[in-house]
C-alpha atoms as a PDB file:
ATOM      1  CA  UNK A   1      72.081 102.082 111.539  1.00  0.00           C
ATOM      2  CA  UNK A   2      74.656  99.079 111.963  1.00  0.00           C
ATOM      3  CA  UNK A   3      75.488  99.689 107.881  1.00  0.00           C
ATOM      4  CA  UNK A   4      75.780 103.030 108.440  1.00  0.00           C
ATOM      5  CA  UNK A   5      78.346 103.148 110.883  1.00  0.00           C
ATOM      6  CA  UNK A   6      80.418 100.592 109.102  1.00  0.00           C
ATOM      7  CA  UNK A   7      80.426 102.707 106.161  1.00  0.00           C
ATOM      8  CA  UNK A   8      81.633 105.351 108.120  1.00  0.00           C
ATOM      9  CA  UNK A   9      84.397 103.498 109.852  1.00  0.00           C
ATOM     10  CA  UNK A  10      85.737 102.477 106.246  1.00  0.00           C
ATOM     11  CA  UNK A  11      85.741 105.970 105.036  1.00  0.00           C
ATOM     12  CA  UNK A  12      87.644 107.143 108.030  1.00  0.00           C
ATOM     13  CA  UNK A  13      90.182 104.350 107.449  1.00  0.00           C
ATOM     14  CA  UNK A  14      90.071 105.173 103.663  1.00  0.00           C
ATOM     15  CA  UNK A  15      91.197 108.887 105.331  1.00  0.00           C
ATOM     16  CA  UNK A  16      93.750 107.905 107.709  1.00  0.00           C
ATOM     17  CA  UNK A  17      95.572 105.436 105.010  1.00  0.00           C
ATOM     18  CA  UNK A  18      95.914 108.601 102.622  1.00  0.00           C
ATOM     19  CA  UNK A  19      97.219 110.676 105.598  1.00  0.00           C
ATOM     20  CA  UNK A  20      99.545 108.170 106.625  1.00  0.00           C
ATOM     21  CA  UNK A  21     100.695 107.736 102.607  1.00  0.00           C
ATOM     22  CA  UNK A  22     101.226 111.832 102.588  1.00  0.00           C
ATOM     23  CA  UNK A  23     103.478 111.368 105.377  1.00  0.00           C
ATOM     24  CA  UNK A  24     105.606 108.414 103.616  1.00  0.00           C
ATOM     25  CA  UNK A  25     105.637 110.612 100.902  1.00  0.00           C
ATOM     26  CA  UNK A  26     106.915 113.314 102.920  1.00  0.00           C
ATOM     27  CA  UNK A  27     109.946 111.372 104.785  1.00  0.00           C
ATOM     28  CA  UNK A  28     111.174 109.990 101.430  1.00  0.00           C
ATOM     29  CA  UNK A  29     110.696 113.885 100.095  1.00  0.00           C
ATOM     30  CA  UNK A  30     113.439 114.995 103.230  1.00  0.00           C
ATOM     31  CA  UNK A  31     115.402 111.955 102.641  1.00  0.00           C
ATOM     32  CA  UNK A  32     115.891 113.675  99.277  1.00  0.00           C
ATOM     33  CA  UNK A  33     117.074 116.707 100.466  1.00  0.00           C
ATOM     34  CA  UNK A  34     118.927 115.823 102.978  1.00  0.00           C
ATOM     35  CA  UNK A  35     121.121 113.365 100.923  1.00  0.00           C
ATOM     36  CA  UNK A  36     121.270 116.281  98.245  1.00  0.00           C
ATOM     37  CA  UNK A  37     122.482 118.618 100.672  1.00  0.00           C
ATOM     38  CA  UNK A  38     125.115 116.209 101.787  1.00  0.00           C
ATOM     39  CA  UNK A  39     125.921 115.259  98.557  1.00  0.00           C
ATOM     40  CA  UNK A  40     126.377 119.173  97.719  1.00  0.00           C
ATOM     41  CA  UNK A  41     128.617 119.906 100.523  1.00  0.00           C
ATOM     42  CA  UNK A  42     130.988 116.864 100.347  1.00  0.00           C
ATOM     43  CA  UNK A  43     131.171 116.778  96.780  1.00  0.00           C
ATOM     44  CA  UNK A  44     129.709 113.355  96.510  1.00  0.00           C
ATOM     45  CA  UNK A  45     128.488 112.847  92.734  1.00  0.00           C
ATOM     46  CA  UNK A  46     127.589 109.399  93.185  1.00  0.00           C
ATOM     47  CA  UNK A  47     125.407 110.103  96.224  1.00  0.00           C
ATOM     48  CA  UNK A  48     124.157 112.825  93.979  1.00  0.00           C
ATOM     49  CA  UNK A  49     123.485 110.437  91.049  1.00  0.00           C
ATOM     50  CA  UNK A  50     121.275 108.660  93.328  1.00  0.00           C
ATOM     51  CA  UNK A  51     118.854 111.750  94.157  1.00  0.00           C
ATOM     52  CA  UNK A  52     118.278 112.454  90.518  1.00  0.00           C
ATOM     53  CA  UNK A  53     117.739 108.814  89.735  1.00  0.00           C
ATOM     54  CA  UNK A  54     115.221 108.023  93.085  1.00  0.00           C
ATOM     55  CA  UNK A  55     113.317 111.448  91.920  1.00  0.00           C
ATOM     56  CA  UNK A  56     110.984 109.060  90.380  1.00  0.00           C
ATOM     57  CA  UNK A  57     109.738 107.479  93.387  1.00  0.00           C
ATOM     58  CA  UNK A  58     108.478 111.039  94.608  1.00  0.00           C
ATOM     59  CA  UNK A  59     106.393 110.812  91.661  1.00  0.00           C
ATOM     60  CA  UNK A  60     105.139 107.688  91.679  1.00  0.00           C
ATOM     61  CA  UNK A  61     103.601 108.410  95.370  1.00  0.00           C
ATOM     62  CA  UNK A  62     101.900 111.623  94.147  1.00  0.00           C
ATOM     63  CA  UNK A  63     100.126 109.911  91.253  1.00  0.00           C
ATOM     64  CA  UNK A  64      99.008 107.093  93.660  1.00  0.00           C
ATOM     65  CA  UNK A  65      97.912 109.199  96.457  1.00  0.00           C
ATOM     66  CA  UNK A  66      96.416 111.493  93.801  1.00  0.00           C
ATOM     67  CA  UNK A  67      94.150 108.689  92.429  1.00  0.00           C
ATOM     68  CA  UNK A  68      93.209 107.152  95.697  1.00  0.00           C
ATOM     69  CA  UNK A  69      91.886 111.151  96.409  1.00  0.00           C
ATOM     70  CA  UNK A  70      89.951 111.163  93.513  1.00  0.00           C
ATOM     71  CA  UNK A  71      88.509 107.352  94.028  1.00  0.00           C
ATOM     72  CA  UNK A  72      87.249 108.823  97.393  1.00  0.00           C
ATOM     73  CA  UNK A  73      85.359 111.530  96.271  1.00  0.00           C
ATOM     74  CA  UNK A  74      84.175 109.875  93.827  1.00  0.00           C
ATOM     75  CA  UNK A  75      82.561 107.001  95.691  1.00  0.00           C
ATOM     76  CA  UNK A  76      81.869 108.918  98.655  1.00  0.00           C
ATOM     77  CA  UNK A  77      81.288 112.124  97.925  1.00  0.00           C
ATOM     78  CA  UNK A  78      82.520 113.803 101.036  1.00  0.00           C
ATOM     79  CA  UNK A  79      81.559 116.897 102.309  1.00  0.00           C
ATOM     80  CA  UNK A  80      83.005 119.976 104.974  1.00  0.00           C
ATOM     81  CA  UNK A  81      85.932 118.792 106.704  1.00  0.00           C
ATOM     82  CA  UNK A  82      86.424 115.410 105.004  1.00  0.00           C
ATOM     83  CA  UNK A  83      86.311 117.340 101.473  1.00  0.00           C
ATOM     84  CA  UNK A  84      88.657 119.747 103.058  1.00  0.00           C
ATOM     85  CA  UNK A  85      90.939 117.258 103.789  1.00  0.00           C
ATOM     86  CA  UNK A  86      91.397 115.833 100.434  1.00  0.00           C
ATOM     87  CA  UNK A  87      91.813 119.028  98.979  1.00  0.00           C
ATOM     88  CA  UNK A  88      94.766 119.439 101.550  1.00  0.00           C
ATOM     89  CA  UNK A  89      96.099 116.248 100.527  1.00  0.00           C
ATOM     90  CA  UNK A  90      96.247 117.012  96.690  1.00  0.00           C
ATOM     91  CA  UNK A  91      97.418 120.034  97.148  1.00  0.00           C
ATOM     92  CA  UNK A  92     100.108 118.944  99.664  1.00  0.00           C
ATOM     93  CA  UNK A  93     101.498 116.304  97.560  1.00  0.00           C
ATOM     94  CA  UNK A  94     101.389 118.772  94.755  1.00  0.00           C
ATOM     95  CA  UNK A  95     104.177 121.120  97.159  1.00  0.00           C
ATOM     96  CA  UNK A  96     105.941 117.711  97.820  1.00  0.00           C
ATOM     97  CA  UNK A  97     106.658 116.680  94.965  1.00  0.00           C
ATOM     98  CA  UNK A  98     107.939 120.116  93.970  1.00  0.00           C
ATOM     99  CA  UNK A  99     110.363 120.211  96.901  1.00  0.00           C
ATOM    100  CA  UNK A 100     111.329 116.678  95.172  1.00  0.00           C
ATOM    101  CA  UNK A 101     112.142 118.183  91.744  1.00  0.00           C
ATOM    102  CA  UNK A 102     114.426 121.229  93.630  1.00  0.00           C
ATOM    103  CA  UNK A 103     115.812 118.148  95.854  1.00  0.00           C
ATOM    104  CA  UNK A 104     116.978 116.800  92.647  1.00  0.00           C
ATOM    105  CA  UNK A 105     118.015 120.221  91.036  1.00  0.00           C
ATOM    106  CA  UNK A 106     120.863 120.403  93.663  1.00  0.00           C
ATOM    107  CA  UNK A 107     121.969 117.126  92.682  1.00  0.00           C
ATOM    108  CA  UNK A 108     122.451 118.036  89.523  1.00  0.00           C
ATOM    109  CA  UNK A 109     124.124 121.240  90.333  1.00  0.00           C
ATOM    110  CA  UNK A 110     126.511 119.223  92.909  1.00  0.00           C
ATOM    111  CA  UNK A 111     127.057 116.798  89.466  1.00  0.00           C
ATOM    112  CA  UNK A 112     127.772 119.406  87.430  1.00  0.00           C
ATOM    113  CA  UNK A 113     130.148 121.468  90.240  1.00  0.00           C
ATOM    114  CA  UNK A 114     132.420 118.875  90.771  1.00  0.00           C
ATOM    115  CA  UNK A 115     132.970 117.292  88.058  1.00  0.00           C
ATOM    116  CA  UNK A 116     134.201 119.825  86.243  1.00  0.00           C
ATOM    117  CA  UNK A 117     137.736 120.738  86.748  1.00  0.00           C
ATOM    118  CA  UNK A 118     137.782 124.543  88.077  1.00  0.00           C
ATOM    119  CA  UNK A 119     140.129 125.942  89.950  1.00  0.00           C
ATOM    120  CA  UNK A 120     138.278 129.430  90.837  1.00  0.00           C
ATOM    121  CA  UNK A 121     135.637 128.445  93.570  1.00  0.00           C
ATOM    122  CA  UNK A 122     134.162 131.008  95.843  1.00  0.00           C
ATOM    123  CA  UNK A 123     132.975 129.695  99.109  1.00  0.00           C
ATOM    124  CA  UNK A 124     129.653 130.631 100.899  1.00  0.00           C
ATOM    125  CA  UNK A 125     129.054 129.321 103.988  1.00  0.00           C
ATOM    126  CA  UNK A 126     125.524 130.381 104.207  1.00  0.00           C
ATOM    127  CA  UNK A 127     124.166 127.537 101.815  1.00  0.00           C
ATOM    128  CA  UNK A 128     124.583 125.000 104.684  1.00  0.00           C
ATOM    129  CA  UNK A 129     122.742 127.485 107.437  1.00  0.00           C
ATOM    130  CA  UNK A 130     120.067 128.402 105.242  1.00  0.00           C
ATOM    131  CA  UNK A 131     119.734 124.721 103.934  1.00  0.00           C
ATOM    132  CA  UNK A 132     118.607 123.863 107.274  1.00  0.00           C
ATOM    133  CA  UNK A 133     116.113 126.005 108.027  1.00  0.00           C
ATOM    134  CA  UNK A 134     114.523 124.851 104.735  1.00  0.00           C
ATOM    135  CA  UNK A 135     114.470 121.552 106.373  1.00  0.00           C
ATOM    136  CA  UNK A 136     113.069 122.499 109.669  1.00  0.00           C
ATOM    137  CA  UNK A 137     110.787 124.186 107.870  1.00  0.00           C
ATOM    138  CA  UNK A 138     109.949 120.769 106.146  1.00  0.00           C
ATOM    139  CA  UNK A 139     109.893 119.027 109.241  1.00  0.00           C
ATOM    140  CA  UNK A 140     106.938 121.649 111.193  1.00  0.00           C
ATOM    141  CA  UNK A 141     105.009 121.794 108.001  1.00  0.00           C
ATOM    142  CA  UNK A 142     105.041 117.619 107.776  1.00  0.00           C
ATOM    143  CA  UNK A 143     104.607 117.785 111.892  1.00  0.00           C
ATOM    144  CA  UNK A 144     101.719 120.221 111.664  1.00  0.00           C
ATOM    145  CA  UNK A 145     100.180 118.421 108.433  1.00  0.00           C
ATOM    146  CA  UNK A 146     100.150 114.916 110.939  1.00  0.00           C
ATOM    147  CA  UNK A 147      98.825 116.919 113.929  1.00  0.00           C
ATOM    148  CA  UNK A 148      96.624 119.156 112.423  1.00  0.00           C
ATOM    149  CA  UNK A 149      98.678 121.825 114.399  1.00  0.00           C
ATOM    150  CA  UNK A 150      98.070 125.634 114.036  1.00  0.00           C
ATOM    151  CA  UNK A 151     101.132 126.910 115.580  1.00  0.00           C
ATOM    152  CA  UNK A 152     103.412 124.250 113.996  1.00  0.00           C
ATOM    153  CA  UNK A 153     102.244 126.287 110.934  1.00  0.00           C
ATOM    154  CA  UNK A 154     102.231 129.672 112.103  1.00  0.00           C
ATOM    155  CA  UNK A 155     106.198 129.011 113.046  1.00  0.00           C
ATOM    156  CA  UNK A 156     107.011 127.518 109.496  1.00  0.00           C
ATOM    157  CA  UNK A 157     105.856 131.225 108.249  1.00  0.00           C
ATOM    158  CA  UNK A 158     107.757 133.134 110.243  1.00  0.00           C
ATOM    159  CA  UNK A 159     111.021 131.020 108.772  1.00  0.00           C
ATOM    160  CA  UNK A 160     110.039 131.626 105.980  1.00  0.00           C
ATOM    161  CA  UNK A 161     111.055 135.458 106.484  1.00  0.00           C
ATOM    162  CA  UNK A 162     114.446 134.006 107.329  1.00  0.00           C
ATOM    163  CA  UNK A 163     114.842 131.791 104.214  1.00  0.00           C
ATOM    164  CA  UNK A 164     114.288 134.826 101.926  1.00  0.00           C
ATOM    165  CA  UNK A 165     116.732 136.898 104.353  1.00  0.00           C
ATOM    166  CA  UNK A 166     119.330 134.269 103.717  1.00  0.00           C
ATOM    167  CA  UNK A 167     118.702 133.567 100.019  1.00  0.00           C
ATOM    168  CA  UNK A 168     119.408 138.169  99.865  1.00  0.00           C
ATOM    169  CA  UNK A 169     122.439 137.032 101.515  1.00  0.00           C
ATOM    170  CA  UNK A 170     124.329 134.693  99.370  1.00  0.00           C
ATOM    171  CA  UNK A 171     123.038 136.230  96.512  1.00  0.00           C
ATOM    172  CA  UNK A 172     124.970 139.457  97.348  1.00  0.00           C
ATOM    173  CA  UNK A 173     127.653 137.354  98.525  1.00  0.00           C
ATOM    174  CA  UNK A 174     127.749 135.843  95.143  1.00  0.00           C
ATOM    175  CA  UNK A 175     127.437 139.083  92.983  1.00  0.00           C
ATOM    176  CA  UNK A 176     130.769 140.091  94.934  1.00  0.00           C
ATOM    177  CA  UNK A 177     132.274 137.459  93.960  1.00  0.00           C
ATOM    178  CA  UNK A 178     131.713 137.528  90.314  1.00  0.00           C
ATOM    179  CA  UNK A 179     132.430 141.286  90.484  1.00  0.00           C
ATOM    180  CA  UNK A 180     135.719 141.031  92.130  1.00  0.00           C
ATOM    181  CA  UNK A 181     137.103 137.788  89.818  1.00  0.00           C
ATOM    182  CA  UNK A 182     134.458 137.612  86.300  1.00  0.00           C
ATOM    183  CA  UNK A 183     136.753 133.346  86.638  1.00  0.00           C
ATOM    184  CA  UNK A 184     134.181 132.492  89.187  1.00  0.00           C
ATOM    185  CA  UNK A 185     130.888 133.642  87.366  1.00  0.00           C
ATOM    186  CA  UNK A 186     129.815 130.185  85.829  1.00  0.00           C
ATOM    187  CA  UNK A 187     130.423 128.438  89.832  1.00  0.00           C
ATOM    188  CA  UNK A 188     128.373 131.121  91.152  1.00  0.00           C
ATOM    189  CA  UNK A 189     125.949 130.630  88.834  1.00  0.00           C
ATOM    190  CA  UNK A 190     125.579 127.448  89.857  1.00  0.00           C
ATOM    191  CA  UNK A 191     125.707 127.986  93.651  1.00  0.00           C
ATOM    192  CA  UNK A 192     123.033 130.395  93.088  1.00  0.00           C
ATOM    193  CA  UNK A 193     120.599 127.382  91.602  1.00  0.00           C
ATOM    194  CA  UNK A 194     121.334 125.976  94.692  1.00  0.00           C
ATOM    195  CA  UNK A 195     120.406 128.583  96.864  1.00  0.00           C
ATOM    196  CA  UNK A 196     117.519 129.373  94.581  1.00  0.00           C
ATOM    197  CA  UNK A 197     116.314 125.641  94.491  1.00  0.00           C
ATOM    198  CA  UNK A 198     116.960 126.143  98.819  1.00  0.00           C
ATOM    199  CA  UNK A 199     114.387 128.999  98.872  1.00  0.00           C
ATOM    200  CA  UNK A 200     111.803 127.682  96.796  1.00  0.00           C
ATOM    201  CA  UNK A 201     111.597 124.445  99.366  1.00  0.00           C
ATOM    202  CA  UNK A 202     110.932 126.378 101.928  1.00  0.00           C
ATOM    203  CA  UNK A 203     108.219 128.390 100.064  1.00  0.00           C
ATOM    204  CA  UNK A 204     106.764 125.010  99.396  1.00  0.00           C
ATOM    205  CA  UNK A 205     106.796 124.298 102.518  1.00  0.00           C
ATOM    206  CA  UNK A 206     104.889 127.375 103.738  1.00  0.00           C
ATOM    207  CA  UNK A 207     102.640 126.437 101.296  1.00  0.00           C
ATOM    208  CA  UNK A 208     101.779 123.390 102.910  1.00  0.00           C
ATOM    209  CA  UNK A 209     101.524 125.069 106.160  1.00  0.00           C
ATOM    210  CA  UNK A 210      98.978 127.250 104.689  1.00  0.00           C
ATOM    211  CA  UNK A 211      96.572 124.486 103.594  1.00  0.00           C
ATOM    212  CA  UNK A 212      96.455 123.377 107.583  1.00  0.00           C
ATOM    213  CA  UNK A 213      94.931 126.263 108.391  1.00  0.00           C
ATOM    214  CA  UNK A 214      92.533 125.812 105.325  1.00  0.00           C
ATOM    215  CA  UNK A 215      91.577 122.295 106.447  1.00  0.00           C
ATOM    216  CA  UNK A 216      91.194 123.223 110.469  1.00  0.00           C
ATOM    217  CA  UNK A 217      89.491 126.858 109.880  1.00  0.00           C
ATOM    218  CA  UNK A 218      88.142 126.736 106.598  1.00  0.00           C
ATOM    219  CA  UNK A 219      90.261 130.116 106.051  1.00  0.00           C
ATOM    220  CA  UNK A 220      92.453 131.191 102.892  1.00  0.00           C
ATOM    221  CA  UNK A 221      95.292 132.256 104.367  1.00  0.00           C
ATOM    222  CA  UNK A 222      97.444 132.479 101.091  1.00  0.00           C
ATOM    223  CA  UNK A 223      99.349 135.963 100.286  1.00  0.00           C
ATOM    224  CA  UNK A 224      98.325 137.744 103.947  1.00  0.00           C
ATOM    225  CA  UNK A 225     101.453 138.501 105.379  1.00  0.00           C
ATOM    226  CA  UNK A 226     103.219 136.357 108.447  1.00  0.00           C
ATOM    227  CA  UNK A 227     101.682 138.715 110.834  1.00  0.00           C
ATOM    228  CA  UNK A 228      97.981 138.582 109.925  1.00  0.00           C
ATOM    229  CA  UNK A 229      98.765 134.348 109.257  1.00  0.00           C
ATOM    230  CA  UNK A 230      99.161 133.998 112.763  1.00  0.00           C
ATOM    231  CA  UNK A 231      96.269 136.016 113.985  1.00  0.00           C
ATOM    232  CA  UNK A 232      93.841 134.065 111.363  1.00  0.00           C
ATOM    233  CA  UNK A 233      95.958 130.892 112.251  1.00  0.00           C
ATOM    234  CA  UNK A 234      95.734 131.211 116.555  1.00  0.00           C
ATOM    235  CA  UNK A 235      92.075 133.715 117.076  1.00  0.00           C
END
């Protein structure tokens, strides 16, 4: 029926508008981090200043995206796949705006780092490396999200084994440290947050990567291990 299929051609617009507001959210959501990041290794506190105060605009998107998800369910009452979807949505925005808050955590660290007046700073290195696998990891999960791509997500799973590798790294890096001279506990500290807020972005991000197989398989791939992901993600 001519009604019918206009109906339907709205409600797969009404779809493809909250997919394509997802993936706004999600560039603004790596412009975050990436300014963070650069904020944190250049000791830029005014660059930093600006994460923490544009943290607000991650949150703004997931309340609007959240409410045009409900408005759709409600008024159309989807079902399978197009139910699926939505569920991926709210829970993807959920993850992004998450990644947000830790984007704005290392701002705050970087704030509170350098301007203070210390003279005992240790150095790790490894905060920049494993930064950006965090963000590649951002980048497949956002990629596979768009494309609806299984082995975009299988790969953001396997980094995530090299996140946590990384994040054992500095942190024994950073006990050393503090172990060797107790003058650099409170910057390590701090560091640490950083590499701790690092980690838990790229857990959010496999996170995400998880609900793409949940929307293209209908399968709960949550707490299975990377090697029984792929299988369940590629069979």
């Amino acid at each position: 029926m001519p009604g019918s299929e206009h109906t339907s051609k709205r409600f797969d617009a009404e779809l493809e508008a909250v997919r394509a507001r997802v993936l706004q959210m999600g560039g603004l959501v790596e412009e975050q981090i990436t300014r963070a990041l650069e904020a944190f290794a250049g000791g830029n506190t005014g660059l930093a200043a600006r994460v923490v105060e544009d943290d607000y605009r991650v949150n703004a998107l997931e309340v609007a995206i959240d409410e045009e998800c409900s408005t759709i369910i409600a008024r159309r009452q989807p079902a399978a796949s197009d139910l699926r979807m939505l569920m991926m949505v709210v829970k993807t925005i959920t993850d992004l705006e998450r990644i947000g808050d830790e984007a704005a955590k290392i701002a705050r660290m970087t704030q509170l780092i350098y301007e203070s007046d210390r003279r005992h700073i240790p150095r790790t290195i490894e905060v920049r490396h494993v930064a950006d696998i965090a963000l590649s990891m951002l980048r497949s999960a956002l990629d596979g999200f768009a494309r609806l791509d299984l082995a975009e997500a299988a790969s953001v799973v396997r980094q995530d084994q090299r996140v946590d590798e990384e994040f054992r790294s500095i942190l024994r890096q950073l006990i050393t440290f503090m172990m060797e001279d107790p003058r650099t506990i409170t910057h390590a500290l701090e560091i640490l947050f950083v590499a701790k807020a690092i980690e838990r972005i790229g857990d959010h991000a496999k996170n995400m990567s998880e609900y793409v197989v949940y929307m293209v398989k209908g399968k709960d791939v949550r707490h299975i291990g990377a090697d029984a992901f792929e299988r369940e993600a590629m069979e």
